[in-house]
Protein backbone atom coordinates (compact mmCIF):
# COMPACT_ATOMS: atom_id res chain seq x y z
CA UNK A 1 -10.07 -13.63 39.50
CA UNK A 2 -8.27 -13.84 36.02
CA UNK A 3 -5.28 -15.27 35.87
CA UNK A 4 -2.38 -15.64 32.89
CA UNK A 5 -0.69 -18.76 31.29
CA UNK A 6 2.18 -20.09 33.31
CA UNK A 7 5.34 -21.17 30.95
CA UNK A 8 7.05 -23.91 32.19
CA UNK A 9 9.73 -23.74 29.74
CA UNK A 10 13.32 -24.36 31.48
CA UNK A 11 14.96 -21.28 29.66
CA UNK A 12 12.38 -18.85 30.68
CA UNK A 13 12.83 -20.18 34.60
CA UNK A 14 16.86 -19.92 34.00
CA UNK A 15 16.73 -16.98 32.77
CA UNK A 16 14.71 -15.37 35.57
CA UNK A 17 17.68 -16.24 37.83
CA UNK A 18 20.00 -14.39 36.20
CA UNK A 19 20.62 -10.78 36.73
CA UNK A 20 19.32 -8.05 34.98
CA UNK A 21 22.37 -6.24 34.69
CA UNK A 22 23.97 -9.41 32.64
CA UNK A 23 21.19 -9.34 30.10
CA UNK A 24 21.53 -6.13 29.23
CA UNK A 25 25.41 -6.00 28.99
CA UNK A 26 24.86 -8.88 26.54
CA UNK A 27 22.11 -6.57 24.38
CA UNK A 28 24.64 -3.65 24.08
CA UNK A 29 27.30 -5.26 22.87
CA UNK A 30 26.45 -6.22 18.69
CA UNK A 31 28.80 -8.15 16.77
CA UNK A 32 30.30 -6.39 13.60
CA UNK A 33 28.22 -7.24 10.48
CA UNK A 34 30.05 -8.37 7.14
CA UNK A 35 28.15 -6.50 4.23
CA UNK A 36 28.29 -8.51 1.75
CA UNK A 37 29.18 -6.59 -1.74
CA UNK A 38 26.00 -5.61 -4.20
CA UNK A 39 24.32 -7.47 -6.99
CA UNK A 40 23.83 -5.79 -10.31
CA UNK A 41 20.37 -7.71 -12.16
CA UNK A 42 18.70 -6.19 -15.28
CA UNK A 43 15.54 -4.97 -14.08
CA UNK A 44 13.48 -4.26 -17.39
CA UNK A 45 15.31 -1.35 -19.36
CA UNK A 46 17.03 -0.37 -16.15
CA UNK A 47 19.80 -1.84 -13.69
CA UNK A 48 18.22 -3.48 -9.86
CA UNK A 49 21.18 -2.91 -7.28
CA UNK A 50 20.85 -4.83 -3.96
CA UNK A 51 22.91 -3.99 -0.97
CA UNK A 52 21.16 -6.93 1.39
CA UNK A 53 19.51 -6.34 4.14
CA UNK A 54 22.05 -4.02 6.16
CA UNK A 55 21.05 -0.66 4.09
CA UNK A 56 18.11 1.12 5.03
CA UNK A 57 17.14 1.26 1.25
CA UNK A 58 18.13 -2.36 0.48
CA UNK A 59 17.13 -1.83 -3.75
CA UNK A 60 18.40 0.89 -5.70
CA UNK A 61 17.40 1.14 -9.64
CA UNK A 62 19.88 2.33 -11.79
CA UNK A 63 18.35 4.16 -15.36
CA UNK A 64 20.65 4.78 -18.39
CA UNK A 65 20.65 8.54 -17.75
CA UNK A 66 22.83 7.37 -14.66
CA UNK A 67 20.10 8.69 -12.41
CA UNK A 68 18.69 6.17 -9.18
CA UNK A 69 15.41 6.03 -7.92
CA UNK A 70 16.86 7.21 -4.48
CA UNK A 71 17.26 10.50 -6.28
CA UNK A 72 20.37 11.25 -4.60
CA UNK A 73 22.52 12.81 -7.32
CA UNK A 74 25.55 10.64 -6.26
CA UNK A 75 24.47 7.65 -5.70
CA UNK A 76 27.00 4.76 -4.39
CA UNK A 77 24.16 2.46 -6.65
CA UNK A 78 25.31 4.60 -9.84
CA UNK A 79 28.92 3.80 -9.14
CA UNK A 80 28.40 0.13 -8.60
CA UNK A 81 26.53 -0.50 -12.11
CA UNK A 82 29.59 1.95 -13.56
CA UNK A 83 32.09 -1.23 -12.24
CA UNK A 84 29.89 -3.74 -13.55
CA UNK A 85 29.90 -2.48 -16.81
CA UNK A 86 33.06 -1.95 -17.23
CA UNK A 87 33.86 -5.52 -15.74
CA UNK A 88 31.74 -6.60 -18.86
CA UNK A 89 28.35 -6.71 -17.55
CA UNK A 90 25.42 -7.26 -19.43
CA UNK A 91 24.02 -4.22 -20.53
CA UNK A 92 20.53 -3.48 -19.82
CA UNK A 93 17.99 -3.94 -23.05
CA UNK A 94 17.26 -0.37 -24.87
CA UNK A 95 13.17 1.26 -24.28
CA UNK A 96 11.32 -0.39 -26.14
CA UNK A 97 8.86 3.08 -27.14
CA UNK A 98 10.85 5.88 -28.62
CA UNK A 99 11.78 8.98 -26.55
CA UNK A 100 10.58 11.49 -29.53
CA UNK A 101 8.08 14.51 -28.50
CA UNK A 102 4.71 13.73 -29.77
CA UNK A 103 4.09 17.10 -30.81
CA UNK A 104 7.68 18.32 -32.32
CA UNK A 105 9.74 14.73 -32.37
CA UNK A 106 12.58 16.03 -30.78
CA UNK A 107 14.30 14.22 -28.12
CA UNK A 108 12.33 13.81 -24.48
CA UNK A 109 14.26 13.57 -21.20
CA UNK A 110 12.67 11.98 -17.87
CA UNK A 111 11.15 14.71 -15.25
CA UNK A 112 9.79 13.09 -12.42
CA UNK A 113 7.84 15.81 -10.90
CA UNK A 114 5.27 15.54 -13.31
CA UNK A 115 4.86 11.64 -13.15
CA UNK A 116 0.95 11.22 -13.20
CA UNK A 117 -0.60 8.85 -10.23
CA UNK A 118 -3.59 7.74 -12.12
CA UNK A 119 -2.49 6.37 -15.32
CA UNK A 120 1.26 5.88 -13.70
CA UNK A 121 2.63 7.18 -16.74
CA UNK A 122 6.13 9.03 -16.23
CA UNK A 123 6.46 12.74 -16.22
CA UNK A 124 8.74 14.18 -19.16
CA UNK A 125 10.38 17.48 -20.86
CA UNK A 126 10.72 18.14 -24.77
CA UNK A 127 14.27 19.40 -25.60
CA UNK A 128 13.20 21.50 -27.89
CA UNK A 129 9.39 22.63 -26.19
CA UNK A 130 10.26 22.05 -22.66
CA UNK A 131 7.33 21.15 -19.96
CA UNK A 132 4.67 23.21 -22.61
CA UNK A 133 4.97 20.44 -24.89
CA UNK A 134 4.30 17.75 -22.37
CA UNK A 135 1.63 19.62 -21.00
CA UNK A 136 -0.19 19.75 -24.91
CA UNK A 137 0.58 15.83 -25.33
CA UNK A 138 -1.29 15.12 -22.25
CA UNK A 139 -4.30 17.86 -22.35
CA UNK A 140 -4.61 16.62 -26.21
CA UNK A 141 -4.92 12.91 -25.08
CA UNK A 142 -7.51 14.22 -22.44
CA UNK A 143 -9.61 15.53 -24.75
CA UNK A 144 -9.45 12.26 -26.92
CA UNK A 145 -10.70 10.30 -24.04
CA UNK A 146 -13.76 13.17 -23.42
CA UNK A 147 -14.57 12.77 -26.95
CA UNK A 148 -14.95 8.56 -27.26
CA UNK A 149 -16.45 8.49 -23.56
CA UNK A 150 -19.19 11.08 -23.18
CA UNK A 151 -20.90 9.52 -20.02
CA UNK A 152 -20.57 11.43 -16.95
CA UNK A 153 -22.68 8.42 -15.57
CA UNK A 154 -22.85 5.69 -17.66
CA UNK A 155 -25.65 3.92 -18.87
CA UNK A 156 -26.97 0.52 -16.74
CA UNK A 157 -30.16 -1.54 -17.21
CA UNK A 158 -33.07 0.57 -16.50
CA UNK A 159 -31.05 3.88 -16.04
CA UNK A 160 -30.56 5.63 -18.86
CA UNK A 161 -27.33 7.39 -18.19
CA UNK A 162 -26.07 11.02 -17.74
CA UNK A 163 -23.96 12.12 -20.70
CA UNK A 164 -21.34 15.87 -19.87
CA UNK A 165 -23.30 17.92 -22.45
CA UNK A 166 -26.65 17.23 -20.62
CA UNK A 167 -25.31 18.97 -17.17
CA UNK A 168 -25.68 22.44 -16.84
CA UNK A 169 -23.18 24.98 -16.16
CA UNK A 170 -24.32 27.93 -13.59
CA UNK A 171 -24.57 30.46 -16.43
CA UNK A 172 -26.61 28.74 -18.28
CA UNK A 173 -28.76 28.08 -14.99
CA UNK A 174 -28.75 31.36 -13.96
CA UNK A 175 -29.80 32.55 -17.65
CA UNK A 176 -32.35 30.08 -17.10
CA UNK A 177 -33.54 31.39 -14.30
CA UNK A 178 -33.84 35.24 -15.09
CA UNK A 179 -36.06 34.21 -18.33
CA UNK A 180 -38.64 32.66 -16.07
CA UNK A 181 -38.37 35.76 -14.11
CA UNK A 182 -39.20 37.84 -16.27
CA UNK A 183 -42.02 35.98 -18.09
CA UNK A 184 -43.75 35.62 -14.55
CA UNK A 185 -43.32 39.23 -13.65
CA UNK A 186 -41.36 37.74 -10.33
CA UNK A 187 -39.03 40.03 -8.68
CA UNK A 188 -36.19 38.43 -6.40
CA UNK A 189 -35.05 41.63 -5.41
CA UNK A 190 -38.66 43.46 -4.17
């Protein structure tokens, strides 16, 4: 027979005399919470809001565009760095890289949709190219990294490696293929 550990612990045993119905009077009734008002920090080039611990989102960051990370348009966050500015805040340090289009140099503004998840780089728009310009920056950077990295598989000790221009494509196999057909007289089809 198995049996469980016995507490012996005096406010276990008292409250095991008292009625059910008391303890859970006492569990629905909460006491009112002060929330306490937000801090405004400088959080790299943008502005770290925190509500404490009685917000379901307890952090909000703040950019200079006046756009939070919530992505709620209306933010209470983007209100609450507006009153510390004008309180005289410190004002959060300018990006350090330029927000000029690689390809054009026009301004670039922030579009998170197309934020990568690999490289974590942010997603952006050209005001003068749009998305088709962002798109060009990043296919032309892909192709850099092709070019100085060949290896599909790269090389180890005793294994020479597997470099992209080695592997065939299936037209190529299949042209393959059809010329050893017809030099052996083979027929797939009879």
């Amino acid at each position: 027979m198995k049996t469980g550990h016995v507490l012996n612990d005096t406010n276990i045993t008292e409250l095991r005399r008292v009625p059910k119905s008391t303890i859970l009077r006492k569990q629905l009734i909460r006491e009112e919470t002060r929330k306490s008002t937000p801090t405004v920090t400088i959080y790299g080039c943008q502005y770290l809001v925190d509500f404490d611990s009685g917000y379901d989102q307890r952090f909000h960051r703040v950019n200079k565009n006046k756009e939070c990370d919530c992505g709620a348009a209306y933010c209470e966050a983007i209100e609450i760095v507006r009153q510390y500015l004008q309180a005289g805040g410190v004002r959060a340090p300018d990006p350090a890289t330029a927000f000029a289009c690689p390809i054009c140099g026009s301004k670039i503004y922030r579009d998170p949709i197309w934020d990568s998840r690999t490289s974590k780089e942010p997603g952006w728009r050209c005001a003068r190219g749009g998305l088709g310009h962002f798109l060009q920056a990043r296919s032309d950077r892909i192709r850099k990294q092709f070019a100085e990295h060949p290896w599909l598989i790269p090389p180890a000790p005793g294994y020479p490696g597997v470099r992209r221009d080695e592997v065939l494509t299936s037209t190529e196999c299949e042209a393959i293929q059809r010329k050893v057909y017809l030099e052996s007289g083979y027929d797939p089809t009879a």
